[in-house]
C-alpha atoms as a PDB file:
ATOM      1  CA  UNK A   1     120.262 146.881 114.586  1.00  0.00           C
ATOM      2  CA  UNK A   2     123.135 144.126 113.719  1.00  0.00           C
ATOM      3  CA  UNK A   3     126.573 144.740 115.007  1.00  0.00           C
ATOM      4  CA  UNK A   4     128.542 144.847 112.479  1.00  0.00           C
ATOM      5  CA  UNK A   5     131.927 141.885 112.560  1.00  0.00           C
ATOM      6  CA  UNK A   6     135.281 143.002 112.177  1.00  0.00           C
ATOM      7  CA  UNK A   7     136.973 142.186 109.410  1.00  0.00           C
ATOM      8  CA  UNK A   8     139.681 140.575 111.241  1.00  0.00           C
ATOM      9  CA  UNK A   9     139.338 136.837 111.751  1.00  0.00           C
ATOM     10  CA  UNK A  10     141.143 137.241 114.951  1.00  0.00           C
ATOM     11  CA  UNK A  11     139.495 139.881 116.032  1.00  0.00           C
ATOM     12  CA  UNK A  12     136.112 138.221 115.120  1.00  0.00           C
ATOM     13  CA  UNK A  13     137.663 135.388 117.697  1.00  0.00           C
ATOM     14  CA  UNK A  14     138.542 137.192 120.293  1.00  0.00           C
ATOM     15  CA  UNK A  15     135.457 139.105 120.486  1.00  0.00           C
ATOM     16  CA  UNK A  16     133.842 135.496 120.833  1.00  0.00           C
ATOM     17  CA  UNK A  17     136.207 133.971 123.227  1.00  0.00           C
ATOM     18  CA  UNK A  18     138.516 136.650 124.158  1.00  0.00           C
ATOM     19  CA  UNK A  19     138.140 137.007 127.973  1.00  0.00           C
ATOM     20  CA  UNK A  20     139.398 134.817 131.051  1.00  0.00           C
ATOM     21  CA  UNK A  21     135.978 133.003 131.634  1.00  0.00           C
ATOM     22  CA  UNK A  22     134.692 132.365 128.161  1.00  0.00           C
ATOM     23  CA  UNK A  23     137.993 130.555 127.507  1.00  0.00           C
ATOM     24  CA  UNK A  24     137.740 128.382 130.559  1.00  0.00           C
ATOM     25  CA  UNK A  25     133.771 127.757 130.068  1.00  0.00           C
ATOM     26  CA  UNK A  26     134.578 126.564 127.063  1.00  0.00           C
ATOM     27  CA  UNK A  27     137.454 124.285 127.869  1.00  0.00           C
ATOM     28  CA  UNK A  28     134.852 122.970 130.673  1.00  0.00           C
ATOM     29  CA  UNK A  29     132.377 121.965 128.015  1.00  0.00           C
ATOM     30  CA  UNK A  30     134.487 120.950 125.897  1.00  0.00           C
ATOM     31  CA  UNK A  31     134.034 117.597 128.409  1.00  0.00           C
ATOM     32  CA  UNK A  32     130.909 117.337 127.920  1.00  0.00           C
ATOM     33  CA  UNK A  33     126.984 118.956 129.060  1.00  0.00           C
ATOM     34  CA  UNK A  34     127.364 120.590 132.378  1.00  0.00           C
ATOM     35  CA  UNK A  35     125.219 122.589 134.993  1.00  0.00           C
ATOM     36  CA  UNK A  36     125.736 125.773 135.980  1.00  0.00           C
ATOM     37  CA  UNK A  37     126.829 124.578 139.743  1.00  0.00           C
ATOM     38  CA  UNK A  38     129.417 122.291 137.948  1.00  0.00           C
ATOM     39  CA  UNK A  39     130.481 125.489 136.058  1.00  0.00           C
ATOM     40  CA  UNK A  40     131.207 127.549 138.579  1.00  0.00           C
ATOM     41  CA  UNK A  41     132.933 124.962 140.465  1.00  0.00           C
ATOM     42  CA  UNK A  42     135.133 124.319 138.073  1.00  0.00           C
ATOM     43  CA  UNK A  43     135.467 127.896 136.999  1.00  0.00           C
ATOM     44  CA  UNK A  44     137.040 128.823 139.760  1.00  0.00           C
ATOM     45  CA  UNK A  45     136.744 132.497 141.751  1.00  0.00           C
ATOM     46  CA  UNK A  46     134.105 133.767 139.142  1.00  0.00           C
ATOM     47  CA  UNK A  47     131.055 135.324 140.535  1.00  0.00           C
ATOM     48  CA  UNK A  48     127.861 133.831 139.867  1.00  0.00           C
ATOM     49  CA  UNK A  49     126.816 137.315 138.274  1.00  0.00           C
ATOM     50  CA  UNK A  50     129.763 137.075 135.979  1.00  0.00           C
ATOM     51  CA  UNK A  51     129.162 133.521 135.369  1.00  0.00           C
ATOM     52  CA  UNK A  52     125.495 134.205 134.580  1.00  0.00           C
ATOM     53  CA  UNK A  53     126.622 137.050 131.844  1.00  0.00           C
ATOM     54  CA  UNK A  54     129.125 134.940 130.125  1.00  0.00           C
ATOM     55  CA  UNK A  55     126.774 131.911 129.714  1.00  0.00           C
ATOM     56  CA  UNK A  56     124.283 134.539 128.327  1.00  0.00           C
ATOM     57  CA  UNK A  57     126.506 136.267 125.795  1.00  0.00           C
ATOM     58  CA  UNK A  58     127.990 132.895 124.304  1.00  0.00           C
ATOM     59  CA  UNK A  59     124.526 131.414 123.948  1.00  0.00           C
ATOM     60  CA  UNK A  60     123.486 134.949 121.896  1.00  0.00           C
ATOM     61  CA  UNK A  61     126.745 133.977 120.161  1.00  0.00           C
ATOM     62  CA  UNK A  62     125.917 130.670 119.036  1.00  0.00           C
ATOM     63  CA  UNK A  63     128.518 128.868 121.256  1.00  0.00           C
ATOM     64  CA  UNK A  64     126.152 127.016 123.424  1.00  0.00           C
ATOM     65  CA  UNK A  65     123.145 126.436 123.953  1.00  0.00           C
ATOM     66  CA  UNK A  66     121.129 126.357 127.345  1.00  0.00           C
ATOM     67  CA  UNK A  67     118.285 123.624 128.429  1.00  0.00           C
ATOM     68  CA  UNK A  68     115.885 124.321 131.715  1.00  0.00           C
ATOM     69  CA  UNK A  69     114.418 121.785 133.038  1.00  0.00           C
ATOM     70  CA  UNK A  70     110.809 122.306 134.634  1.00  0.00           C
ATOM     71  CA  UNK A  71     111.740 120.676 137.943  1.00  0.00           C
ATOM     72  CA  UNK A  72     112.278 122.089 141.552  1.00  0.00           C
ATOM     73  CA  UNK A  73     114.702 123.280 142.339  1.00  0.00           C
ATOM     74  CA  UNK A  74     115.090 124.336 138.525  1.00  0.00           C
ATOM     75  CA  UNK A  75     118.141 122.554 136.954  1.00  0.00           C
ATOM     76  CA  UNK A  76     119.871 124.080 133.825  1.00  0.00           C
ATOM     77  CA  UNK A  77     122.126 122.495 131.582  1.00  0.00           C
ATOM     78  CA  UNK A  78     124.855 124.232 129.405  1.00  0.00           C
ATOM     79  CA  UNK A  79     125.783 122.499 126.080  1.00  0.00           C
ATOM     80  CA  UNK A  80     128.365 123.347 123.550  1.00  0.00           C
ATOM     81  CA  UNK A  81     126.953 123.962 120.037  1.00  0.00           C
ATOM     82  CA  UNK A  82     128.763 122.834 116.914  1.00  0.00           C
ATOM     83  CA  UNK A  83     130.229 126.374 116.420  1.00  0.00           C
ATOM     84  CA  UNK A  84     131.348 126.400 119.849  1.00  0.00           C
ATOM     85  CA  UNK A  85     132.737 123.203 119.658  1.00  0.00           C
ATOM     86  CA  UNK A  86     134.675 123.831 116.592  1.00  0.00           C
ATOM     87  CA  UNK A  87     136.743 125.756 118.812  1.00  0.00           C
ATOM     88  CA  UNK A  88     138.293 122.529 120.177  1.00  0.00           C
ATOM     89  CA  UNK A  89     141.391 122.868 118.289  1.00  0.00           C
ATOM     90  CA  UNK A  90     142.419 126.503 119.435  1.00  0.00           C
ATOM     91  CA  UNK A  91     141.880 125.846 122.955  1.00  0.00           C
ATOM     92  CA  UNK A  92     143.913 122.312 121.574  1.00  0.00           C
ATOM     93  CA  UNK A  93     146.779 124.390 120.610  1.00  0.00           C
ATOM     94  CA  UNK A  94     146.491 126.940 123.829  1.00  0.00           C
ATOM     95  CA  UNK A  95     146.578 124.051 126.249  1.00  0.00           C
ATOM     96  CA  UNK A  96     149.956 122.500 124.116  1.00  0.00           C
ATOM     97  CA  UNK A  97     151.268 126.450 124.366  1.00  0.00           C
ATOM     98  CA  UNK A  98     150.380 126.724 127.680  1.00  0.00           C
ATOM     99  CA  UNK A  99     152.255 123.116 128.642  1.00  0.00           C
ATOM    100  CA  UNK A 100     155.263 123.726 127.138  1.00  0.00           C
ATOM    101  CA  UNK A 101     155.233 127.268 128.436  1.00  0.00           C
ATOM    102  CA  UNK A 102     155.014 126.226 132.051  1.00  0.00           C
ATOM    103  CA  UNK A 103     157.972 123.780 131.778  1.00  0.00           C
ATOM    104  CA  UNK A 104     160.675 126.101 130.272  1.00  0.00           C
ATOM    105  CA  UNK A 105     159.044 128.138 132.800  1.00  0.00           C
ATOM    106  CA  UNK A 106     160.219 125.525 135.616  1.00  0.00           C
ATOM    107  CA  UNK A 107     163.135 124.269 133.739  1.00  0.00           C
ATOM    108  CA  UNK A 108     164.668 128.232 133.772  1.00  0.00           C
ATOM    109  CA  UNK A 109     163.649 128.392 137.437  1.00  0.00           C
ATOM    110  CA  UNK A 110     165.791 125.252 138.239  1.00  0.00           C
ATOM    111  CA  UNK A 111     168.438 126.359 136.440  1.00  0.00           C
ATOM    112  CA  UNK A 112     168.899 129.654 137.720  1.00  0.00           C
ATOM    113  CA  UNK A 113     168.379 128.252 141.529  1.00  0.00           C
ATOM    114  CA  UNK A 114     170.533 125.753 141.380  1.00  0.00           C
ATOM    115  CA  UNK A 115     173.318 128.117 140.109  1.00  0.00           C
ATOM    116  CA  UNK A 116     173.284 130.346 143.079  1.00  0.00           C
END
């Protein structure tokens, strides 16, 4: 059976990219091809479990795609595809956001500190 999309674009992205990890996956590949070791490194605190079903759902979703190598031990490389890396521009703006967030951020902090 296909799942049906919302009708929402938004929606539609968030359902792609909408969660902690898929964003963060994504900004890591948006660098370049990476293992998963490199991935999780990166990544942060995410379980390998957790790891594993992310990479799995945004391959099924057309966001990258995953290449095993026949070698011991078994090496795995995680690729964006051109759908996932037309996201580049949202996690663009999100990183600008996210800048300019943190320094009012600091900026309000300082100011209220240095007024007590």
């Amino acid at each position: 059976m296909t799942k049906e999309l919302p009708a929402c674009p938004v929606e539609m992205t968030l359902q792609l990219i909408g969660n902690r990890w898929k964003v963060l996956i994504m900004r890591d590949l948006l660098e370049g091809t990476k293992r998963f070791g490199e991935l999780k490194k990166s990544v942060g605190s995410i379980t390998q479990k957790v790891l594993t079903q992310n990479l799995r759902d945004m391959e099924a979703c057309g966001l990258l795609t995953r290449k095993v190598y026949a070698e011991v031990p078994p090496r795995v490389d995680y690729t964006l595809t051109e759908t996932g890396y037309s996201l580049k521009p949202i996690l663009d703006s999100m990183n600008t956001w996210g800048t300019s967030y943190k320094m009012k951020f600091s900026a309000d902090e300082v100011y209220s500190t240095s007024e007590v």
